[in-house]
C-alpha atoms as a PDB file:
ATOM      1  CA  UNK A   1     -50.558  40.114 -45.007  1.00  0.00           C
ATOM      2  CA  UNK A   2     -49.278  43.901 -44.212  1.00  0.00           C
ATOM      3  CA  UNK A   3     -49.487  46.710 -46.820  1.00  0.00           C
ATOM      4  CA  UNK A   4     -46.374  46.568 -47.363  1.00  0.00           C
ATOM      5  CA  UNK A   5     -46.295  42.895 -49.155  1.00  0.00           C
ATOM      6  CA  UNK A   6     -49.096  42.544 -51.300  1.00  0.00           C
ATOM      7  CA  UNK A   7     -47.997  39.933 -54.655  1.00  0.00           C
ATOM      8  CA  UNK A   8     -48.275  40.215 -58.082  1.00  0.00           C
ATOM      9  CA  UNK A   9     -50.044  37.588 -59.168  1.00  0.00           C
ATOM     10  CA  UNK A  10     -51.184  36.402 -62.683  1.00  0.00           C
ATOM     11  CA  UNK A  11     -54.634  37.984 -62.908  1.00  0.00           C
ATOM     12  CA  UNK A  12     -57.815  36.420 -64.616  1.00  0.00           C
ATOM     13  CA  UNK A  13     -60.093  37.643 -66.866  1.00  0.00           C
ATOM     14  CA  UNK A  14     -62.388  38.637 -64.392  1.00  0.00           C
ATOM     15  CA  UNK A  15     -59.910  40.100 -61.965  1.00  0.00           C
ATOM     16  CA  UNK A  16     -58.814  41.915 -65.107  1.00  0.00           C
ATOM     17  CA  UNK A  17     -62.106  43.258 -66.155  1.00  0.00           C
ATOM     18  CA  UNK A  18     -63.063  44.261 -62.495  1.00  0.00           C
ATOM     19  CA  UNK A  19     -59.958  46.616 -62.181  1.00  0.00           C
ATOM     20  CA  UNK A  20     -60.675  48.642 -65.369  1.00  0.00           C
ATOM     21  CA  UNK A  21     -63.409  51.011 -64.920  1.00  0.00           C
ATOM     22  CA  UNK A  22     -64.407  50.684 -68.698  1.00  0.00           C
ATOM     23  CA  UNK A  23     -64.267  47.113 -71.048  1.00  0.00           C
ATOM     24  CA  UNK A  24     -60.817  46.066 -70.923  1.00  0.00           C
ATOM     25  CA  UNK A  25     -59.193  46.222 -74.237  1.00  0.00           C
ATOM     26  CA  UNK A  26     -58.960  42.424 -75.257  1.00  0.00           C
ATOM     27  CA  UNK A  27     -55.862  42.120 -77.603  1.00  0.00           C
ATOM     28  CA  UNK A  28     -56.580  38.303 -78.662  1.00  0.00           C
ATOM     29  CA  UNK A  29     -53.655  38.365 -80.624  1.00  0.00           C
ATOM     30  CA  UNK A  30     -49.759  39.027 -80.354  1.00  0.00           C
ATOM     31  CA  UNK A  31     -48.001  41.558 -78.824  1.00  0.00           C
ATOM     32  CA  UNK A  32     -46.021  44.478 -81.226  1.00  0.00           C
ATOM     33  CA  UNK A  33     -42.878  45.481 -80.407  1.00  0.00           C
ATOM     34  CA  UNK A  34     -40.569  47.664 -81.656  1.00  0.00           C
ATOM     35  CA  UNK A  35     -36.624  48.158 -81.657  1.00  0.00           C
ATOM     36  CA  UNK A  36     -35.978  51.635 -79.027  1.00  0.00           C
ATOM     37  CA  UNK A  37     -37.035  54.964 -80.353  1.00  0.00           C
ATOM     38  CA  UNK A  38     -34.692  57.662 -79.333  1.00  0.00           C
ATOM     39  CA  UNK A  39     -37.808  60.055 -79.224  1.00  0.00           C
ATOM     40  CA  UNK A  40     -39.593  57.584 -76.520  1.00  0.00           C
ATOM     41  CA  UNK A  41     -37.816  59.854 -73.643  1.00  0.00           C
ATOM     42  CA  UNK A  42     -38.392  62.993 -75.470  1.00  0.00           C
ATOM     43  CA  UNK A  43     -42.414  62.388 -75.515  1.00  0.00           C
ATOM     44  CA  UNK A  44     -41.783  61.433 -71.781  1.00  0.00           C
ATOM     45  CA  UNK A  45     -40.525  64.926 -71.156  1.00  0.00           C
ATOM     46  CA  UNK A  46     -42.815  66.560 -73.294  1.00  0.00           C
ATOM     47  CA  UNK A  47     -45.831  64.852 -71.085  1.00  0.00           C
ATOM     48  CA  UNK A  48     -44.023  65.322 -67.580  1.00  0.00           C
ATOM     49  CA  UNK A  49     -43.650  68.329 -68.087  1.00  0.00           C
ATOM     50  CA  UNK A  50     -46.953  69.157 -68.493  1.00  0.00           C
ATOM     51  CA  UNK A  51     -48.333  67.251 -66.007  1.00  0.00           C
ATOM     52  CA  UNK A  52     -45.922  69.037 -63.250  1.00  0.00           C
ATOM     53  CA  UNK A  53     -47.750  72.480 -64.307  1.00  0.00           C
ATOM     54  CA  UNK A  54     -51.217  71.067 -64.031  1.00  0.00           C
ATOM     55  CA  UNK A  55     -50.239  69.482 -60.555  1.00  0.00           C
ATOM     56  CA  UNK A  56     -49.296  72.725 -59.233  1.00  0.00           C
ATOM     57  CA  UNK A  57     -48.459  72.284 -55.805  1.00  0.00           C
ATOM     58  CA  UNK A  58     -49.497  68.883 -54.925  1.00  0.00           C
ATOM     59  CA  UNK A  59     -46.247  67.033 -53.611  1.00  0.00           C
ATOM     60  CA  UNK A  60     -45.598  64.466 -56.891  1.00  0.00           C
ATOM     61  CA  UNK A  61     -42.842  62.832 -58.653  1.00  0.00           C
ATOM     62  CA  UNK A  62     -43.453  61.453 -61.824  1.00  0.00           C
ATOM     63  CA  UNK A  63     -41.143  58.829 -63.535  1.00  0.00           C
ATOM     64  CA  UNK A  64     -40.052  57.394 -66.983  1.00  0.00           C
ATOM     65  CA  UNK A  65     -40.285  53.580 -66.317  1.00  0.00           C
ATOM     66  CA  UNK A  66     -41.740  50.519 -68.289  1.00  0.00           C
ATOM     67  CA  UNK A  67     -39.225  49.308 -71.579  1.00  0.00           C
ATOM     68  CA  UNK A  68     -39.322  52.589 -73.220  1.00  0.00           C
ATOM     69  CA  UNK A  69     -37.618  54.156 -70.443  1.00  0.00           C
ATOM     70  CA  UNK A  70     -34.301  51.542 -71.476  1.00  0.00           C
ATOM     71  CA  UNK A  71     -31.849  52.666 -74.351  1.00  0.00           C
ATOM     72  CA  UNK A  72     -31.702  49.147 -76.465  1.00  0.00           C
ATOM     73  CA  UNK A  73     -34.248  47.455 -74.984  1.00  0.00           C
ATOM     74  CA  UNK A  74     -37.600  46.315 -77.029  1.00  0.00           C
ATOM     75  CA  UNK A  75     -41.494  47.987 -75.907  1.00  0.00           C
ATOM     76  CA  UNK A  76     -44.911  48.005 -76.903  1.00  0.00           C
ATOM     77  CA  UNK A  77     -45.273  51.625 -78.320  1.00  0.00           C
ATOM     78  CA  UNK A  78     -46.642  52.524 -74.914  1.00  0.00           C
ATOM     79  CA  UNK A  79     -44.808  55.235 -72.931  1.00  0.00           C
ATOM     80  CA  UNK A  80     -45.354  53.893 -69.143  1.00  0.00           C
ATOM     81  CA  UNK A  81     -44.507  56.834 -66.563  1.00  0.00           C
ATOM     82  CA  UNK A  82     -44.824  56.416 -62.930  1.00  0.00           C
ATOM     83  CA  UNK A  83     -46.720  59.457 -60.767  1.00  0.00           C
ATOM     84  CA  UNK A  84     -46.041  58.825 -57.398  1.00  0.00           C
ATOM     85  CA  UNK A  85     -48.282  61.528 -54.663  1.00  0.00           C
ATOM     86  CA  UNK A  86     -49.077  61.449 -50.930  1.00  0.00           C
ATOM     87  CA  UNK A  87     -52.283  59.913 -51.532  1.00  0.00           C
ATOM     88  CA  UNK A  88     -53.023  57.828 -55.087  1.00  0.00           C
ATOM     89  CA  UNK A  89     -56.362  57.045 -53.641  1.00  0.00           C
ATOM     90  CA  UNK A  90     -57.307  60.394 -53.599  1.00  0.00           C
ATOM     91  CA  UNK A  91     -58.478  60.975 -57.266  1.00  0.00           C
ATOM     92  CA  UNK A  92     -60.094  64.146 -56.303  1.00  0.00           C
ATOM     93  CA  UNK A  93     -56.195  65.693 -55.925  1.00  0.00           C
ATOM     94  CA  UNK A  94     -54.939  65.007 -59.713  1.00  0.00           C
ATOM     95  CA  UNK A  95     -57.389  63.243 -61.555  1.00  0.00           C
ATOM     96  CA  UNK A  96     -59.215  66.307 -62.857  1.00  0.00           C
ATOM     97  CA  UNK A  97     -55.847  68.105 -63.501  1.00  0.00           C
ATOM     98  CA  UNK A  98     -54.932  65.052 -65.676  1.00  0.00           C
ATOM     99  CA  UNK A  99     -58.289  65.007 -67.490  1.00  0.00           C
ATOM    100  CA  UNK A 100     -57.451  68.714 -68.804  1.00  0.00           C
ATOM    101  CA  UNK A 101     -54.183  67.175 -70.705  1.00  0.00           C
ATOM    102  CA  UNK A 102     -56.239  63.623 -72.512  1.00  0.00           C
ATOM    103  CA  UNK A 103     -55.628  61.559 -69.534  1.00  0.00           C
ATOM    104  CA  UNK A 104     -58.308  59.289 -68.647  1.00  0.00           C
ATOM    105  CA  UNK A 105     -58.746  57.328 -65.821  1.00  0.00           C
ATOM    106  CA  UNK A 106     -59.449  53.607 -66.412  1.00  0.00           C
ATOM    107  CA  UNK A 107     -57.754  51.136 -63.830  1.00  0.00           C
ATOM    108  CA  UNK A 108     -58.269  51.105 -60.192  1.00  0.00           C
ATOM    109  CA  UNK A 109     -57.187  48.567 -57.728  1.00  0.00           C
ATOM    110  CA  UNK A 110     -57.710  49.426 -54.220  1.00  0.00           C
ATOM    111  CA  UNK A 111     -56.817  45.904 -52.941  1.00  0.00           C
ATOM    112  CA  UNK A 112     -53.047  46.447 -54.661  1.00  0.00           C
ATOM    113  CA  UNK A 113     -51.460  50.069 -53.223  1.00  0.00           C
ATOM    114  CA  UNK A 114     -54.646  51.647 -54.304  1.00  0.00           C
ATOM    115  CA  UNK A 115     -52.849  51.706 -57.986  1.00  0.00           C
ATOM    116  CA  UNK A 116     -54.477  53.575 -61.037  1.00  0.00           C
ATOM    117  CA  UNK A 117     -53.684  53.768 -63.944  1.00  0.00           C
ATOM    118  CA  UNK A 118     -54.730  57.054 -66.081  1.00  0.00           C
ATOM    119  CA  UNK A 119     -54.337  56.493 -70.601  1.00  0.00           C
ATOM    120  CA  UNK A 120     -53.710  59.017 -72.926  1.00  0.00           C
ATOM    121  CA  UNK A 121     -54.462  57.928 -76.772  1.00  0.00           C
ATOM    122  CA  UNK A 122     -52.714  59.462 -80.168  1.00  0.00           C
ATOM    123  CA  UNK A 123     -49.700  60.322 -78.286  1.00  0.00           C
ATOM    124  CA  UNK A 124     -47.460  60.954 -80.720  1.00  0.00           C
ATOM    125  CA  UNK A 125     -46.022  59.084 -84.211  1.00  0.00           C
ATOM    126  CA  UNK A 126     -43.328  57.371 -81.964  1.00  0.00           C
ATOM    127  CA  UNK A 127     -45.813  56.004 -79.643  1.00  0.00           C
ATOM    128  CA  UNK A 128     -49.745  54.992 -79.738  1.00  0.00           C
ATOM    129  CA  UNK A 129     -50.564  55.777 -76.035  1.00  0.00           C
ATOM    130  CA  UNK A 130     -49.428  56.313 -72.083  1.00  0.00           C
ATOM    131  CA  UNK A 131     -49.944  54.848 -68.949  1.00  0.00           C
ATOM    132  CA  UNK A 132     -49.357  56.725 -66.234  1.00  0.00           C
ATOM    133  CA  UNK A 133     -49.532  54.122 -63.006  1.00  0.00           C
ATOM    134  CA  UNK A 134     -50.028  56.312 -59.660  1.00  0.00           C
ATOM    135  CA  UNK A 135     -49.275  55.228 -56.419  1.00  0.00           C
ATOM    136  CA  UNK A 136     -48.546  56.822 -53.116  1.00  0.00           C
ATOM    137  CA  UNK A 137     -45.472  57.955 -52.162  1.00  0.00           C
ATOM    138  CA  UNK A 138     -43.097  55.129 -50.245  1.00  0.00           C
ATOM    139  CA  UNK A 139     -45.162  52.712 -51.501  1.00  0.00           C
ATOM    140  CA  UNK A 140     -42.930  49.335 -52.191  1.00  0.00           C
ATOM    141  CA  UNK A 141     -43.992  48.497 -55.632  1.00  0.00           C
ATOM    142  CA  UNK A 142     -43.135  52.250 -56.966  1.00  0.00           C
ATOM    143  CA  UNK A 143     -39.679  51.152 -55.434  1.00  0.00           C
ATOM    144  CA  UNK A 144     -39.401  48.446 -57.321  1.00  0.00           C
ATOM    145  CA  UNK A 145     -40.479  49.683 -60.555  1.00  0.00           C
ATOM    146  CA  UNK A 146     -37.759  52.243 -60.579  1.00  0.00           C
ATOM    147  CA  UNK A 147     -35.019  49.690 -59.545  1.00  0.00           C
ATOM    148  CA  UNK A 148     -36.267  47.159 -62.393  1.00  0.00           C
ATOM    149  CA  UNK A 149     -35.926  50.088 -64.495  1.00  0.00           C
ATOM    150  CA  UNK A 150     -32.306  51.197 -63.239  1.00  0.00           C
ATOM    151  CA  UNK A 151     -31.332  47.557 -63.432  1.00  0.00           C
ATOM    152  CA  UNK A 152     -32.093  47.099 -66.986  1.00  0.00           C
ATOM    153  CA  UNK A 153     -30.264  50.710 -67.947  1.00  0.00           C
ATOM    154  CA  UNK A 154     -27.267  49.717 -65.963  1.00  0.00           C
ATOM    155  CA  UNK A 155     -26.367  45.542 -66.527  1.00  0.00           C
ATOM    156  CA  UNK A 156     -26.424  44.503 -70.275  1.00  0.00           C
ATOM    157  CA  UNK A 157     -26.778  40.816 -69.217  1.00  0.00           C
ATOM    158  CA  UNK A 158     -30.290  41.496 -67.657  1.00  0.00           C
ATOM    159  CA  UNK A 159     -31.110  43.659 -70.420  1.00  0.00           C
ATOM    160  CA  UNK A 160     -30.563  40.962 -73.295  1.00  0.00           C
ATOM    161  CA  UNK A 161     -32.274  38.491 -71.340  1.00  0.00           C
ATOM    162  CA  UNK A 162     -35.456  40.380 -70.798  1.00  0.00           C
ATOM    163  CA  UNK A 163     -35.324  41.594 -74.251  1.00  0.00           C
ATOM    164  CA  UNK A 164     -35.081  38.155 -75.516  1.00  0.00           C
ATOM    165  CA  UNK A 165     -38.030  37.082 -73.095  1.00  0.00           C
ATOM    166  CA  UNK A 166     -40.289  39.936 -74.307  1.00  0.00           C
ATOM    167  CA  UNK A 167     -39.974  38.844 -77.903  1.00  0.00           C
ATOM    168  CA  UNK A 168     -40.244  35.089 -77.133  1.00  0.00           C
ATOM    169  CA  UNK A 169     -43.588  35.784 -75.295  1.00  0.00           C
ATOM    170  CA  UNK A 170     -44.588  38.066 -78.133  1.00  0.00           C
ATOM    171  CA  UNK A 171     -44.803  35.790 -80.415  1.00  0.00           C
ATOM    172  CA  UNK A 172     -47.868  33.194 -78.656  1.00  0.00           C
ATOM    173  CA  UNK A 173     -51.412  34.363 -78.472  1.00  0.00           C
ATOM    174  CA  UNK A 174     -52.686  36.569 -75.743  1.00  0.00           C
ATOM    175  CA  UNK A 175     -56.485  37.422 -74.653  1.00  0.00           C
ATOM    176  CA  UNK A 176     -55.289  40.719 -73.194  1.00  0.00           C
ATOM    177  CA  UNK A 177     -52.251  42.377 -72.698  1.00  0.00           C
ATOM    178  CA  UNK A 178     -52.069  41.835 -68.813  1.00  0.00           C
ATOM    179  CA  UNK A 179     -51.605  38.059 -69.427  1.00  0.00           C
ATOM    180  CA  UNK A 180     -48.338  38.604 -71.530  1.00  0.00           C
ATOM    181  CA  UNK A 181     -47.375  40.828 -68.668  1.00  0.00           C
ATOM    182  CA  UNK A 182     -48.005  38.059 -65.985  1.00  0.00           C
ATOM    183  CA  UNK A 183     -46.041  35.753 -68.552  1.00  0.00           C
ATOM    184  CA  UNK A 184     -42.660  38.091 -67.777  1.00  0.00           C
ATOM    185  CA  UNK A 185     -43.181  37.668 -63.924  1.00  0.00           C
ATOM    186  CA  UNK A 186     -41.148  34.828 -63.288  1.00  0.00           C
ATOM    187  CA  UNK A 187     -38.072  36.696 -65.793  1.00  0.00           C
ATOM    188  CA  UNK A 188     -38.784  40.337 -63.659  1.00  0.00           C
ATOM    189  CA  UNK A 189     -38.689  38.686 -59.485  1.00  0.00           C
ATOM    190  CA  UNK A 190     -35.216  37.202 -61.134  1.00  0.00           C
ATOM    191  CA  UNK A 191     -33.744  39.826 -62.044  1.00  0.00           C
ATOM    192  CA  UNK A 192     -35.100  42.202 -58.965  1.00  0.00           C
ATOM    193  CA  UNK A 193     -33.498  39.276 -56.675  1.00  0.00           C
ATOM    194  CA  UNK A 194     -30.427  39.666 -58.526  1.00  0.00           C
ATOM    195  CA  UNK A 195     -30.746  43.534 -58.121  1.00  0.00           C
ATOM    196  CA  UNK A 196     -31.430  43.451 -54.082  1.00  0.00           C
ATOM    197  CA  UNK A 197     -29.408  41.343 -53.899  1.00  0.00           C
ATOM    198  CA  UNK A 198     -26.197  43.456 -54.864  1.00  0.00           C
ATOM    199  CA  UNK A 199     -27.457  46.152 -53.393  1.00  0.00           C
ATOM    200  CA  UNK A 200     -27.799  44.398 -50.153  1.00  0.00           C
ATOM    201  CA  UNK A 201     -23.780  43.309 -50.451  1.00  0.00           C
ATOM    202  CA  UNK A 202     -22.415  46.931 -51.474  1.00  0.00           C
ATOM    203  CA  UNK A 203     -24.201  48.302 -48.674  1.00  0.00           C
ATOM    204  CA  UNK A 204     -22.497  45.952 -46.200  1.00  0.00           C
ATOM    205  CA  UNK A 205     -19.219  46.842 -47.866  1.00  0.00           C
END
């Protein structure tokens, strides 16, 4: 399989535990969401912007994505934002600029587009922490995380139904939050399908 198809797949608990670099979290319990917070984007803004200044002149683009980056849709009080450089493998480039503003690094999976994942705790009243998910630039799966997000912002009918998913799955028991995550797979390569999909027909138009 090429680099540029690598699956999602539902991940154990040991797959889990081998991609954070400290004890994953274990949640064994539901998932809390709440209704959108108007100052979700604002703390998104607040953080980008200080992540640009700390990452100088390294090429980057960084990203609101994840639920709290979609007006009327619910989210775990978790600000997701995407950071997208030449090179996410190369933690010696950001990672220490990051560590200056509370990030911490504490996923990497070199076997899926080199992906990390860097946290930042007591965020702010609106919202409990961030992940910031880094991947290199052209990578597929940054693609798609951006046109998940613009599908959701755009088409109430996708919207609603991964809303209502989200708080149907939020109600069962989970051992960590990755394995609700998984649960929404099935809901997320629908409504991406949907989304190429179109995009594939006005382009041919």
């Amino acid at each position: 399989m090429s680099e540029q198809e690598i699956p999602r797949v539902s991940m154990s608990a040991a797959e889990i535990q081998a991609a954070h670099l400290v004890a994953a979290p274990k949640l064994n319990g539901q998932v809390t969401l709440r209704e959108y917070d108007p100052r979700w984007p604002l703390v998104f803004e607040r953080e980008a912007a200080q992540m640009r200044e700390r990452l100088g002149r390294l090429e980057h683009r960084i990203e609101h994505v994840g639920s709290t980056s979609v007006p009327n849709l619910p989210a775990k009080p978790v600000i997701d934002m995407l950071l997208t450089i030449p090179d996410s493998a190369a933690e010696t480039s950001y990672v220490p600029a990051l560590q200056q503003l509370g990030f911490e690094l504490v996923i990497r999976e070199p076997d899926w587009y080199e992906h990390r994942v860097l946290r930042k705790y007591d965020l702010d009243p609106s919202a409990d922490t961030a992940n910031l998910h880094v991947l290199s630039a052209g990578c597929p799966e940054a693609d798609r995380m951006l046109l998940f997000r613009d599908r959701l912002r755009e088409h109430s009918g996708d919207r609603k139904l991964y809303g209502d998913t989200k708080r149907l799955l939020s109600q069962q028991t989970w051992q960590y939050v990755q394995n609700y995550a998984d649960a929404k797979s099935e809901v997320v390569a629908d409504i991406l399908q949907q989304a190429t999909s179109e995009n594939s027909t006005d382009a041919g138009t």
